[in-house]
PDB file of N, CA and C in Angstrom:
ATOM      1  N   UNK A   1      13.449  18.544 -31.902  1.00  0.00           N
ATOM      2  CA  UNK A   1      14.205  19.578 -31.235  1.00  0.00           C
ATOM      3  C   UNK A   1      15.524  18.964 -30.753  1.00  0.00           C
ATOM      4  N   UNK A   2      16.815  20.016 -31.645  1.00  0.00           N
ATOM      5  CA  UNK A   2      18.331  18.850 -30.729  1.00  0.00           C
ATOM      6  C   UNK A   2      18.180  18.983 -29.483  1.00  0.00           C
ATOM      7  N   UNK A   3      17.563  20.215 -28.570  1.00  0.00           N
ATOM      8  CA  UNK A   3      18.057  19.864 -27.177  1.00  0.00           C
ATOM      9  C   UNK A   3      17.084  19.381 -26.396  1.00  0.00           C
ATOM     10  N   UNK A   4      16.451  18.530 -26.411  1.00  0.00           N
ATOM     11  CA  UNK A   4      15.440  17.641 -25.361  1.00  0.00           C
ATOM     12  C   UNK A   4      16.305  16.416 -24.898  1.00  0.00           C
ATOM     13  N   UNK A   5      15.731  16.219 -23.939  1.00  0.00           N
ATOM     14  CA  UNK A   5      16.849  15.115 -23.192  1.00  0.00           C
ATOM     15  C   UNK A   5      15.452  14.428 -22.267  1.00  0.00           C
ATOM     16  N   UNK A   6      14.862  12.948 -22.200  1.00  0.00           N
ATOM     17  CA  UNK A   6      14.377  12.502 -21.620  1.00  0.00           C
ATOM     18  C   UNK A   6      14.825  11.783 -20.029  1.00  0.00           C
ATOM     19  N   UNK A   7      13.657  12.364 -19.296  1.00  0.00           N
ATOM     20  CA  UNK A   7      14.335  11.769 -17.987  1.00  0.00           C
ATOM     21  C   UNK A   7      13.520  10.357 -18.280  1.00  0.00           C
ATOM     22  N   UNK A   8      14.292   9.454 -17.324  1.00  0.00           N
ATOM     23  CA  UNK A   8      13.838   7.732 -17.353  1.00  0.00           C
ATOM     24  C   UNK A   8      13.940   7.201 -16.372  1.00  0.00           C
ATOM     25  N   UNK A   9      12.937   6.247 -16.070  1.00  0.00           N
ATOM     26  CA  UNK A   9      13.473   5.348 -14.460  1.00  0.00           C
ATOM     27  C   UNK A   9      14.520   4.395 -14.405  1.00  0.00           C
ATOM     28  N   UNK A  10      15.301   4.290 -13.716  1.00  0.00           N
ATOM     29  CA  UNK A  10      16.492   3.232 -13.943  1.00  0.00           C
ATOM     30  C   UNK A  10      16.048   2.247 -13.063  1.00  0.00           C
ATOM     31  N   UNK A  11      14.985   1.751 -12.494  1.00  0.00           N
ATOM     32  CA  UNK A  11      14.531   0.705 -11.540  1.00  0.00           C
ATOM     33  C   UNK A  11      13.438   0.691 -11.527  1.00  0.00           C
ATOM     34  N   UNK A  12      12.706  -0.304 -10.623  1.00  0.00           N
ATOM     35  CA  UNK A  12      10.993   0.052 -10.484  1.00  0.00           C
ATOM     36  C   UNK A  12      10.986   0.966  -9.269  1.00  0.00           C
ATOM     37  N   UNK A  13      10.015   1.291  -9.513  1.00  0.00           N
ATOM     38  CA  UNK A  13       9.325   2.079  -8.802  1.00  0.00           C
ATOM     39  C   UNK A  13       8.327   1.952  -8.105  1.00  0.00           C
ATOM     40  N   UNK A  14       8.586   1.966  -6.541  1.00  0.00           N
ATOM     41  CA  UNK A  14       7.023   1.186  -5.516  1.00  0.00           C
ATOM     42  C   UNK A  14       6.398   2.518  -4.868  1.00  0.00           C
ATOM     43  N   UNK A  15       5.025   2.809  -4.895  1.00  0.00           N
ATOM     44  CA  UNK A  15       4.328   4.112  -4.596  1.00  0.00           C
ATOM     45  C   UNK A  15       4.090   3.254  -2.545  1.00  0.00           C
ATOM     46  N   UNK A  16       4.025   1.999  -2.474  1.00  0.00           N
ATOM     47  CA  UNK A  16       4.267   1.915  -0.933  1.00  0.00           C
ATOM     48  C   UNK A  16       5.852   2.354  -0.460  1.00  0.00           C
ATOM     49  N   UNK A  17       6.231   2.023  -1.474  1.00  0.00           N
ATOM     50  CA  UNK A  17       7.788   2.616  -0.399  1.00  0.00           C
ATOM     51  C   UNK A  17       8.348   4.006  -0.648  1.00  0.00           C
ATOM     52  N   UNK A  18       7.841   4.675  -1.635  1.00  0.00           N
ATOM     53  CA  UNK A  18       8.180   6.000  -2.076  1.00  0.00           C
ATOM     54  C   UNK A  18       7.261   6.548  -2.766  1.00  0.00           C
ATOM     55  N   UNK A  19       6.036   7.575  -2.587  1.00  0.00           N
ATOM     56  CA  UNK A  19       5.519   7.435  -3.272  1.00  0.00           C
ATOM     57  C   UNK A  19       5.684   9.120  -3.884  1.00  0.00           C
ATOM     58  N   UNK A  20       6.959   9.972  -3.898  1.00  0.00           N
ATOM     59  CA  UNK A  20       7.563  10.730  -4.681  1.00  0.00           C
ATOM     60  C   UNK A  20       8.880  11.479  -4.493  1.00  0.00           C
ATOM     61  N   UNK A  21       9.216  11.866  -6.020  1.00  0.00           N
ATOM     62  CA  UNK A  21      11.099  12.487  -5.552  1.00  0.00           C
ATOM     63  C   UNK A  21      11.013  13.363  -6.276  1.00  0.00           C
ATOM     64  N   UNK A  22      11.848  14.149  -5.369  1.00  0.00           N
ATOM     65  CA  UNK A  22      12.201  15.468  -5.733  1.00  0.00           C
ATOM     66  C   UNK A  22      13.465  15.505  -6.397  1.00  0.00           C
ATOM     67  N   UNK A  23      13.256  15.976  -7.764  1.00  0.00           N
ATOM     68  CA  UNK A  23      14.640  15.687  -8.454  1.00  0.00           C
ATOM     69  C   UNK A  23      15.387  17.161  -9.072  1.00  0.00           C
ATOM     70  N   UNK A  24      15.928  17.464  -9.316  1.00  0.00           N
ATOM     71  CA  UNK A  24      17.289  18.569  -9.781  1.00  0.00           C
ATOM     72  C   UNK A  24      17.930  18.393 -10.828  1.00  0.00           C
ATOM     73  N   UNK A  25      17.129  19.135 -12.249  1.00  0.00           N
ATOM     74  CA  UNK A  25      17.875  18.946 -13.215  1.00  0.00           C
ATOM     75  C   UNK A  25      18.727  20.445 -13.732  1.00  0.00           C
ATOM     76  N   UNK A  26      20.020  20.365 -13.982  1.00  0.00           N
ATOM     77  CA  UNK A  26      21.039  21.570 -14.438  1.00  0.00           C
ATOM     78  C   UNK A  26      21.367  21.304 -16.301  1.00  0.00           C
ATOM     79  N   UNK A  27      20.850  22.283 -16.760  1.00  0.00           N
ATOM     80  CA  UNK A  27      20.870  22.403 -18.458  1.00  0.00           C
ATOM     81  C   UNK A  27      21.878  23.064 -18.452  1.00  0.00           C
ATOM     82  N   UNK A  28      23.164  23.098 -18.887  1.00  0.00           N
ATOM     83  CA  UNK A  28      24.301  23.841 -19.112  1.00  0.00           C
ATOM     84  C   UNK A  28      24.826  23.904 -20.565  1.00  0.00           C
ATOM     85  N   UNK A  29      25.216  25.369 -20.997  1.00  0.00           N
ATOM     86  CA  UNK A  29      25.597  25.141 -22.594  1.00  0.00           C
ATOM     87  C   UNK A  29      27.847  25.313 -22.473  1.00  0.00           C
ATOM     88  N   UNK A  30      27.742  24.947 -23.982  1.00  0.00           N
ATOM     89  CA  UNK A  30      29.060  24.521 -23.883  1.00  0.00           C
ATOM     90  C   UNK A  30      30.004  26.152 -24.585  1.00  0.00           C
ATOM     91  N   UNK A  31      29.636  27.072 -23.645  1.00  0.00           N
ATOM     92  CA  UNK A  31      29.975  28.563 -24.503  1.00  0.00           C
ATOM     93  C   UNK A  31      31.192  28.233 -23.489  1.00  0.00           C
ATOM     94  N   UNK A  32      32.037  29.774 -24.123  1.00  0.00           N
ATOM     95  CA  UNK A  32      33.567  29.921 -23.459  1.00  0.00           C
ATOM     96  C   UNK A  32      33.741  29.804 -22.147  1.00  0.00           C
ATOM     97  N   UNK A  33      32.410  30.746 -21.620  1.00  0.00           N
ATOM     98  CA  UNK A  33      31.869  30.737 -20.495  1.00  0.00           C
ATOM     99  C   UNK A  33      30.758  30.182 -19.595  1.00  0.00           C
ATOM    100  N   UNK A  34      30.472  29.433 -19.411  1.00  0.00           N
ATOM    101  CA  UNK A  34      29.663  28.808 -19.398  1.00  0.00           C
ATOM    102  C   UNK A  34      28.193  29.067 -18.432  1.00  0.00           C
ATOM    103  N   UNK A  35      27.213  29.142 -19.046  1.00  0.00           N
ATOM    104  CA  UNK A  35      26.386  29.253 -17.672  1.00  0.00           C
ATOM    105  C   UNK A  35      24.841  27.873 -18.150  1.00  0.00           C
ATOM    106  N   UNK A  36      24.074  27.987 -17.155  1.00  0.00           N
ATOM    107  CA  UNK A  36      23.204  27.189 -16.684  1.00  0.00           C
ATOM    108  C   UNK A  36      22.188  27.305 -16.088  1.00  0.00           C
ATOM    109  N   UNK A  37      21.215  26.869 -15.742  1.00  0.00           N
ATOM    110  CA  UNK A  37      20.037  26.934 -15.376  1.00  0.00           C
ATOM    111  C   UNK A  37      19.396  25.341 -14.623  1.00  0.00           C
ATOM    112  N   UNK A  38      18.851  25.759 -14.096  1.00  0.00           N
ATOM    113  CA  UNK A  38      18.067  24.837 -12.680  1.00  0.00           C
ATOM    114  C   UNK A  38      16.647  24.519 -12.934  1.00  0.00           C
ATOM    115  N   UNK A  39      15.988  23.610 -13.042  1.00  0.00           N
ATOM    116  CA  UNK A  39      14.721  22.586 -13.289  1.00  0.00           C
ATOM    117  C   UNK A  39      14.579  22.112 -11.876  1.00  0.00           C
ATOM    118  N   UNK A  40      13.566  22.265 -11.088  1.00  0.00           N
ATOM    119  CA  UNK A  40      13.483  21.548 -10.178  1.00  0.00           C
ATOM    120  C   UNK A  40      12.036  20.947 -10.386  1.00  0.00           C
ATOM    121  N   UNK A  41      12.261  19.076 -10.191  1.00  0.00           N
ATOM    122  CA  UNK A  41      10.907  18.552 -10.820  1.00  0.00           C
ATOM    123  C   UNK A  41      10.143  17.775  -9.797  1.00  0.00           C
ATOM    124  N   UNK A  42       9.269  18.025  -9.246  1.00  0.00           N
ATOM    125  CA  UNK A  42       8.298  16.738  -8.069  1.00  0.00           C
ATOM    126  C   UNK A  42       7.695  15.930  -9.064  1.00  0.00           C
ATOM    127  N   UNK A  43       7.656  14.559  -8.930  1.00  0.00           N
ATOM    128  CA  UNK A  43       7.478  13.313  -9.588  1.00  0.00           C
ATOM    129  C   UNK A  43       6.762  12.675  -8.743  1.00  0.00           C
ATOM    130  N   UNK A  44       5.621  12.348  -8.951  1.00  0.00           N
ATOM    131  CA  UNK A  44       4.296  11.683  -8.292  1.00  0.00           C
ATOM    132  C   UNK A  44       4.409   9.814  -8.745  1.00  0.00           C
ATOM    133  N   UNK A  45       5.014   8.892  -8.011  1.00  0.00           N
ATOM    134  CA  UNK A  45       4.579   7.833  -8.057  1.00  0.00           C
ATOM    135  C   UNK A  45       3.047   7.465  -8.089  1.00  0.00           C
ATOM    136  N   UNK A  46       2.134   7.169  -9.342  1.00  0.00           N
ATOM    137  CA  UNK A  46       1.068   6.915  -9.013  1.00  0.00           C
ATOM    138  C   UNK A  46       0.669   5.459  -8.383  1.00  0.00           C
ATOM    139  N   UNK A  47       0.146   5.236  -7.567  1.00  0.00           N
ATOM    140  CA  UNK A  47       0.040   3.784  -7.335  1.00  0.00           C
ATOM    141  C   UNK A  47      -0.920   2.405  -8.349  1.00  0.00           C
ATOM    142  N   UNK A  48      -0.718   1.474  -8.154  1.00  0.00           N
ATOM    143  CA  UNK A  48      -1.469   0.819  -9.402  1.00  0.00           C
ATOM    144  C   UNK A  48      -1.945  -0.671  -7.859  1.00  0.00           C
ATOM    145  N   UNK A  49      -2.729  -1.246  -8.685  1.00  0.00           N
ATOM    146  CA  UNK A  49      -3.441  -2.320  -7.698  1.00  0.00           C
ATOM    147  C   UNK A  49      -2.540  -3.335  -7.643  1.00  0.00           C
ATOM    148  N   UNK A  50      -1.535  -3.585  -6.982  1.00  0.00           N
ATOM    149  CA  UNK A  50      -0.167  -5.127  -6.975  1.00  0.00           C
ATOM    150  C   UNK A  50      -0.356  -5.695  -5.624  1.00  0.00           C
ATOM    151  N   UNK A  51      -1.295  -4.939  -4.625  1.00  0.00           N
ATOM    152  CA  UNK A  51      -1.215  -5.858  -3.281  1.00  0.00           C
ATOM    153  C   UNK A  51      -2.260  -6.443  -3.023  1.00  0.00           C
ATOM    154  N   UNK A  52      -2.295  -7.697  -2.695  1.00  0.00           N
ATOM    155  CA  UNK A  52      -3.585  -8.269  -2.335  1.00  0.00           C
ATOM    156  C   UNK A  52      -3.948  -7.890  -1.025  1.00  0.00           C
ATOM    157  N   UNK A  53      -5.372  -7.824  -0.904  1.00  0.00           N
ATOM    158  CA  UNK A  53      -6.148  -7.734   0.499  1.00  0.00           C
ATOM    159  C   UNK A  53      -5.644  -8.664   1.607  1.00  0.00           C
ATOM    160  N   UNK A  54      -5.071  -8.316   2.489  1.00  0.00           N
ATOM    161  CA  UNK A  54      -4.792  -9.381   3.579  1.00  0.00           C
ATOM    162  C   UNK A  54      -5.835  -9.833   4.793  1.00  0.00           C
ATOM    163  N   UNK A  55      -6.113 -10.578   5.765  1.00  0.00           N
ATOM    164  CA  UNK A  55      -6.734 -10.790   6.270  1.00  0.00           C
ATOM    165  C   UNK A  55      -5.920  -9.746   7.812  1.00  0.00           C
ATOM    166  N   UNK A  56      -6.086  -9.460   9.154  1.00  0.00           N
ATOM    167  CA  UNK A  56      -5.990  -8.813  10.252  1.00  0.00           C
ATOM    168  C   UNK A  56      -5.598 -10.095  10.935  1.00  0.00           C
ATOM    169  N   UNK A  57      -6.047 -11.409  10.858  1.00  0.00           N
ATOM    170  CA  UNK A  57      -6.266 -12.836  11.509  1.00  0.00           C
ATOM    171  C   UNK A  57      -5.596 -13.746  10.393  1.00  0.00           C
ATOM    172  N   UNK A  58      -4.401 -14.400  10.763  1.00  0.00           N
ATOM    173  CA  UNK A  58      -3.964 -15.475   9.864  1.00  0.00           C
ATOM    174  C   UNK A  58      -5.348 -16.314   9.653  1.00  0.00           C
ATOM    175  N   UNK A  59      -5.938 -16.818  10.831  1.00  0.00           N
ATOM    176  CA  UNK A  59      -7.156 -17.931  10.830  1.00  0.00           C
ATOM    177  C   UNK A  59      -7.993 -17.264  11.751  1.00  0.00           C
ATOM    178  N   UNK A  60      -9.590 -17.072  11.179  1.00  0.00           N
ATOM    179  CA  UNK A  60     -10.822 -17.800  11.936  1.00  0.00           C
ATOM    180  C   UNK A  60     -11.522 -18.553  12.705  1.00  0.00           C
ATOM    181  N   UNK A  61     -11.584 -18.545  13.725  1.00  0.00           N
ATOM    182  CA  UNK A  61     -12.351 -20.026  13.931  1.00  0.00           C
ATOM    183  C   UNK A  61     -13.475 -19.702  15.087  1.00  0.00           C
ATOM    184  N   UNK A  62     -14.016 -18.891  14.168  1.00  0.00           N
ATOM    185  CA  UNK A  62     -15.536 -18.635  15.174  1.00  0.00           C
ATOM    186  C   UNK A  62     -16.414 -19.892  15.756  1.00  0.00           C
ATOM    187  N   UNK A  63     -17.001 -19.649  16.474  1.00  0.00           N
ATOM    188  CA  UNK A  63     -17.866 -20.539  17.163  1.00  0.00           C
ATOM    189  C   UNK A  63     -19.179 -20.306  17.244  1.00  0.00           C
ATOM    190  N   UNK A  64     -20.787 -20.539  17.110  1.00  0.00           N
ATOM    191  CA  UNK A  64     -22.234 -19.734  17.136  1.00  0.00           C
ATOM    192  C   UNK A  64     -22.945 -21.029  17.826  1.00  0.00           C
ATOM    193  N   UNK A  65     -23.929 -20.733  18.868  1.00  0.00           N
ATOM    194  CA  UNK A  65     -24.414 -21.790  19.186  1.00  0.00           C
ATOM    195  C   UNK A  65     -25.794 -22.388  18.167  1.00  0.00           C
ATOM    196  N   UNK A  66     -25.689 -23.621  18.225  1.00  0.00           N
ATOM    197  CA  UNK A  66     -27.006 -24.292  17.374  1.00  0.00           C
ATOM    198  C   UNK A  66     -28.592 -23.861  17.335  1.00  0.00           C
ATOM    199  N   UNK A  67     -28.975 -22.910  18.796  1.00  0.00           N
ATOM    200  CA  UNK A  67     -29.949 -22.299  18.505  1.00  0.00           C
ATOM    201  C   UNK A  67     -29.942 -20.468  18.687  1.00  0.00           C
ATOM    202  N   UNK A  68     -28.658 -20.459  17.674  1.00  0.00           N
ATOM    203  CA  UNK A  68     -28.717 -19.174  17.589  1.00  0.00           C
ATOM    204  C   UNK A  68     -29.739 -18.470  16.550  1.00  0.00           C
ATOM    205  N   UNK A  69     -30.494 -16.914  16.834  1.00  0.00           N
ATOM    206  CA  UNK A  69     -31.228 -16.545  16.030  1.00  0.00           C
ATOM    207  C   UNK A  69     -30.418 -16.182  14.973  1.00  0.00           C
ATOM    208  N   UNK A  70     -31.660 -16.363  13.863  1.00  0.00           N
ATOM    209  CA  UNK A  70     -31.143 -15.535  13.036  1.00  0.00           C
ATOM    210  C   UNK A  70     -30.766 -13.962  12.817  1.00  0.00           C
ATOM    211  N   UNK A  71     -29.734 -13.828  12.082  1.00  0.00           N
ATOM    212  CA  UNK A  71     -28.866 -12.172  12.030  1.00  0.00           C
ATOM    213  C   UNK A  71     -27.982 -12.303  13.116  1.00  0.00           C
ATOM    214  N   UNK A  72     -27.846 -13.475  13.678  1.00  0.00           N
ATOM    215  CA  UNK A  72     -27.014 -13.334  14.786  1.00  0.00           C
ATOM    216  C   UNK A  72     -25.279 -13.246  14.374  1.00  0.00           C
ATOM    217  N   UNK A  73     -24.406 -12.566  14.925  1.00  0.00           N
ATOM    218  CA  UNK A  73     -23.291 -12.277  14.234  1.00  0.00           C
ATOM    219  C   UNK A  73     -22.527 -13.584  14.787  1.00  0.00           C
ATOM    220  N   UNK A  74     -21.740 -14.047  13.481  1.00  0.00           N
ATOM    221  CA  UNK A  74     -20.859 -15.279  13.856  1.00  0.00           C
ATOM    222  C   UNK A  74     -19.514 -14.435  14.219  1.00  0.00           C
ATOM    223  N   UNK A  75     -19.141 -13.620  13.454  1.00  0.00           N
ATOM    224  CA  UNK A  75     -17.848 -12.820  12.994  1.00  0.00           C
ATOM    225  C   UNK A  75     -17.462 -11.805  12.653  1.00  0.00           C
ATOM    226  N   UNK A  76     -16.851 -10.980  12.970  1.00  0.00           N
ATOM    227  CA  UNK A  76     -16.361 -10.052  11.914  1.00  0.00           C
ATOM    228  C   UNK A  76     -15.166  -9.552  11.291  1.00  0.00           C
ATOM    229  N   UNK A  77     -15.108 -10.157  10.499  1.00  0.00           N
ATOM    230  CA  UNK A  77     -13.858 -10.163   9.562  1.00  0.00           C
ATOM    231  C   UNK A  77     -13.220  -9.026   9.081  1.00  0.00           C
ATOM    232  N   UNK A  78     -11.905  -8.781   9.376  1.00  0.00           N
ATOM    233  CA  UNK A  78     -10.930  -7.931   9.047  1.00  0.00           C
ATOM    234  C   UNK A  78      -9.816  -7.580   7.658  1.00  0.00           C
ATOM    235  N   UNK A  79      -9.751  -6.430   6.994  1.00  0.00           N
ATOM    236  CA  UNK A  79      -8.757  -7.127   5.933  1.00  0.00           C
ATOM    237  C   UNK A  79      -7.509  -5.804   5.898  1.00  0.00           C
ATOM    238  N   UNK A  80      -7.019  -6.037   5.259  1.00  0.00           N
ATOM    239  CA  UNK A  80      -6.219  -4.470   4.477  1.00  0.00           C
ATOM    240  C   UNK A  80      -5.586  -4.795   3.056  1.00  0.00           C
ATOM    241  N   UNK A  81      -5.527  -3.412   2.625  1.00  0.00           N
ATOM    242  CA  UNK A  81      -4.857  -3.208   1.659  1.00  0.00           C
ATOM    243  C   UNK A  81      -3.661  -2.419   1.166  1.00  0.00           C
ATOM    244  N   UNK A  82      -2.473  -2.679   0.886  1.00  0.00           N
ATOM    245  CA  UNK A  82      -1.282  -2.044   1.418  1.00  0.00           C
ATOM    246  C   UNK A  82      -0.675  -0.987   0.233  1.00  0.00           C
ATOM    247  N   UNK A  83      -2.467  -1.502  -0.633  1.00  0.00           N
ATOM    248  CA  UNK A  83      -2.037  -0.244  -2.296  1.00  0.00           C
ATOM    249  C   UNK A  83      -2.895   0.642  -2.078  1.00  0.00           C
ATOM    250  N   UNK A  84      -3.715   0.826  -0.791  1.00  0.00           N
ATOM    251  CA  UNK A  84      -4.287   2.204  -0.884  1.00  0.00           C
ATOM    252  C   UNK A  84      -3.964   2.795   0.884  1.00  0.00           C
ATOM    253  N   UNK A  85      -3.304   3.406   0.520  1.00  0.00           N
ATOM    254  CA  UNK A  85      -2.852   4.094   1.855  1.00  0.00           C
ATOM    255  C   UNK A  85      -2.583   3.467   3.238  1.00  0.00           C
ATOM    256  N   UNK A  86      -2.364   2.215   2.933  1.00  0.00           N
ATOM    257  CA  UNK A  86      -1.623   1.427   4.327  1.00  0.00           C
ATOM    258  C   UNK A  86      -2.927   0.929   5.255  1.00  0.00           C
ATOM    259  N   UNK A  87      -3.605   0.904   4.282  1.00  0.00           N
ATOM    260  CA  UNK A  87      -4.928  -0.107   4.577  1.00  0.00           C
ATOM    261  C   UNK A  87      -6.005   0.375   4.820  1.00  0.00           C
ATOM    262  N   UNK A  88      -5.728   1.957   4.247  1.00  0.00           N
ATOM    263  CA  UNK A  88      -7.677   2.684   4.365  1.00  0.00           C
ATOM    264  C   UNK A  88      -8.529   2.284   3.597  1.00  0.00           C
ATOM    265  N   UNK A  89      -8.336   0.944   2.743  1.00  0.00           N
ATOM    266  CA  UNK A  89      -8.896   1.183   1.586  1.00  0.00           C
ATOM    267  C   UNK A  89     -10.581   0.408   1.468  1.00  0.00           C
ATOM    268  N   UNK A  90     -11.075   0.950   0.836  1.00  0.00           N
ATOM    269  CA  UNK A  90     -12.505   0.132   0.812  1.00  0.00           C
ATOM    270  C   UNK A  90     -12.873  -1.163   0.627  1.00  0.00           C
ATOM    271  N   UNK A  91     -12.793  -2.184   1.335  1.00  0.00           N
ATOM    272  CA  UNK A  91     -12.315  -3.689   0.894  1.00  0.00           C
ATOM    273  C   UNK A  91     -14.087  -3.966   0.691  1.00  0.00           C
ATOM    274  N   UNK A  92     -14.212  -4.783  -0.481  1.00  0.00           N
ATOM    275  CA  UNK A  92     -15.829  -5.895  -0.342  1.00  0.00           C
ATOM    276  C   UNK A  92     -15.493  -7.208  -0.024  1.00  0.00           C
ATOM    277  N   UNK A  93     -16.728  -7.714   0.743  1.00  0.00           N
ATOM    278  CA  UNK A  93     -16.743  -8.595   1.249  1.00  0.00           C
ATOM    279  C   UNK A  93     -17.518 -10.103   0.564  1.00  0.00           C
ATOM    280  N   UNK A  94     -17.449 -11.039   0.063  1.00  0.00           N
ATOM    281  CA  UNK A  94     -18.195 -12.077  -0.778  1.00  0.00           C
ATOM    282  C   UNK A  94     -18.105 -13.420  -0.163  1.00  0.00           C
ATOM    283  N   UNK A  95     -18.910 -14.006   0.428  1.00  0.00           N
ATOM    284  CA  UNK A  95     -18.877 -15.269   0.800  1.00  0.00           C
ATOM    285  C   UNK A  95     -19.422 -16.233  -0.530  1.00  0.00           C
ATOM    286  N   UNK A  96     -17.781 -17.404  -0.868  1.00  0.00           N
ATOM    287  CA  UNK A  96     -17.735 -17.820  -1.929  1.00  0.00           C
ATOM    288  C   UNK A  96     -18.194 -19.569  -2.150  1.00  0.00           C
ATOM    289  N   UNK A  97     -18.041 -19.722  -0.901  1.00  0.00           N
ATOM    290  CA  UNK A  97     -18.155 -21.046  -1.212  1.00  0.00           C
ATOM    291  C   UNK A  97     -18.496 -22.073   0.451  1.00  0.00           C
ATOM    292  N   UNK A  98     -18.716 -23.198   0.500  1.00  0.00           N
ATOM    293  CA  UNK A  98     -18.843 -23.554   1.903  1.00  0.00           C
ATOM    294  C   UNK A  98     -20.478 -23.495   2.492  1.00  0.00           C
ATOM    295  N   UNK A  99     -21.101 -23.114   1.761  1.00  0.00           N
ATOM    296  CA  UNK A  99     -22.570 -22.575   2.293  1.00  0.00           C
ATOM    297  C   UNK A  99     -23.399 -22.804   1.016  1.00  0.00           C
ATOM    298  N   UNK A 100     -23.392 -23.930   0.523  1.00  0.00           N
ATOM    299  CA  UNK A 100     -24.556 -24.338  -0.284  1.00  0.00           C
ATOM    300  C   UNK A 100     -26.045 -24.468   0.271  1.00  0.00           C
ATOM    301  N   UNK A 101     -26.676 -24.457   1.989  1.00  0.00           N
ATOM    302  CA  UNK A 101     -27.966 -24.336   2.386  1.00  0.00           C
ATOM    303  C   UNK A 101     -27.924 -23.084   2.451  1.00  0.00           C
ATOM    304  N   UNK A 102     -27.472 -21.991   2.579  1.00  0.00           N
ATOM    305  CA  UNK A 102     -27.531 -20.584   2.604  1.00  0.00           C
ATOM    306  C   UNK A 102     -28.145 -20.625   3.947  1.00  0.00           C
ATOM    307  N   UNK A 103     -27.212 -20.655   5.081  1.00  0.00           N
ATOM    308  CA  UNK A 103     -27.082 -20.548   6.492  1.00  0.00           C
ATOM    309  C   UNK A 103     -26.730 -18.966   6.894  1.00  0.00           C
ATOM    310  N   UNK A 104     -25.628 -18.581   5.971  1.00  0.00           N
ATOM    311  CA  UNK A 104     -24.764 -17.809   6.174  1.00  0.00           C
ATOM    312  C   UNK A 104     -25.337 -16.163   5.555  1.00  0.00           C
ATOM    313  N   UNK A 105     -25.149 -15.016   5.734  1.00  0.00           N
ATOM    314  CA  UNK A 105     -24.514 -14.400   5.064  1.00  0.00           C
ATOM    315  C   UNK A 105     -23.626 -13.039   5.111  1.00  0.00           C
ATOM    316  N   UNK A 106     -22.851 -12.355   4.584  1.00  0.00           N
ATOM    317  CA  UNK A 106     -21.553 -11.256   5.111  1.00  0.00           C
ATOM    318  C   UNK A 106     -22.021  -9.979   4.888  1.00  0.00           C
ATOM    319  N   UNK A 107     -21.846  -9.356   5.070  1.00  0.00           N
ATOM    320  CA  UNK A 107     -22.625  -7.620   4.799  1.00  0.00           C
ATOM    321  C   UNK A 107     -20.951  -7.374   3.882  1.00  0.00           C
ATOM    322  N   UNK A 108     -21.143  -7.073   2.870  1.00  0.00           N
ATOM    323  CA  UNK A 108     -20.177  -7.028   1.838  1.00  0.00           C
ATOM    324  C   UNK A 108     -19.110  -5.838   1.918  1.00  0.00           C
ATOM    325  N   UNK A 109     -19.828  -4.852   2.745  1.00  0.00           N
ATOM    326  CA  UNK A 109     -18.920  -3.339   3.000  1.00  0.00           C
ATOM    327  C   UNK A 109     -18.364  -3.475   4.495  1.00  0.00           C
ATOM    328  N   UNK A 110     -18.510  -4.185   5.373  1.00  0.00           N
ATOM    329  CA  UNK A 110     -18.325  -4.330   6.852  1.00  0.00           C
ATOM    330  C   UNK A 110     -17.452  -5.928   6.925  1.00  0.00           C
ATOM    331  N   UNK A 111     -17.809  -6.312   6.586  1.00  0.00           N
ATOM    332  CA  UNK A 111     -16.912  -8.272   6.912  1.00  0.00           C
ATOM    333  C   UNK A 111     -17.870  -8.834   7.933  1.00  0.00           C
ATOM    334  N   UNK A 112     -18.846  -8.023   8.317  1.00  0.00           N
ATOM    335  CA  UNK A 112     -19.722  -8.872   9.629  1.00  0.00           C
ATOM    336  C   UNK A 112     -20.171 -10.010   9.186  1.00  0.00           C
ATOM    337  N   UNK A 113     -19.864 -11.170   9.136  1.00  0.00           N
ATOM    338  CA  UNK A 113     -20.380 -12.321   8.958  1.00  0.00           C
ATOM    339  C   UNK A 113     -22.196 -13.130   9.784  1.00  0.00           C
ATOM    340  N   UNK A 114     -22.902 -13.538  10.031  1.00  0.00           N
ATOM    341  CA  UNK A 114     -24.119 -13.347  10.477  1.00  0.00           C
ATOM    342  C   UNK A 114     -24.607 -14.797  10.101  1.00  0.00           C
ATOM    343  N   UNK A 115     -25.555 -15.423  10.885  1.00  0.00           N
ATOM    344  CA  UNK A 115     -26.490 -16.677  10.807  1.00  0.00           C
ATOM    345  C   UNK A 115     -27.992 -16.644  10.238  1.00  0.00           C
ATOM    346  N   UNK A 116     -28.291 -16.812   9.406  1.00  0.00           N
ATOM    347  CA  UNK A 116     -29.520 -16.387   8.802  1.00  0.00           C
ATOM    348  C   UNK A 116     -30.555 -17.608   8.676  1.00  0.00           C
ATOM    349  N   UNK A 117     -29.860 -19.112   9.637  1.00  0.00           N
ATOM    350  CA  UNK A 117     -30.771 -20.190   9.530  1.00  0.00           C
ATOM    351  C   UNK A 117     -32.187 -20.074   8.484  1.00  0.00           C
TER     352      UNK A 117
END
């Protein structure tokens, strides 16, 4: 078709800093007189996964006494995520390494960290 005309992004595009525009397109023909017509388009930035989970606490440094019971909470750990709505987002929790006697363990949907001697 000669008259299609593609719209294009001229930059990137961040769904945290904008996550849509309202744009105004005018189709005009080239008669003696000229007339035209109005497109008005809402454009949905979809967001994609580019931010890592942050922690709430640069550092940790819980403390539990030596005869604490077990399930006893050491911690509870905080995070966000700044690619799903400014940190509503469902974070899991995995304790990876550091705990080869299996002392430890995290409730994976909460960050509660816990003593399981």
């Amino acid at each position: 078709m000669r008259n299609c005309r593609n719209l294009r992004t001229r930059a990137v595009l961040d769904c945290e800093t904008k996550s849509y525009y309202w744009l105004t397109v005018v189709a005009q023909d080239r008669g003696a007189v000229s007339l035209s017509s109005r497109l008005d388009l809402f454009v949905r930035v979809d967001d994609v996964n580019d931010n890592v989970p942050l922690s709430v606490e640069p550092a940790y440094q819980p403390a539990v006494p030596e005869n604490a019971a077990p399930g006893t909470t050491v911690v509870q750990l905080r995070a966000f995520d700044l690619d799903h709505g400014g940190g509503d987002a469902e974070l899991a929790f995995q304790l990876t390494a550091g705990d080869s006697q299996g002392h430890f363990a995290i409730d994976a949907r909460t960050g509660q960290g816990g003593s399981i001697l």
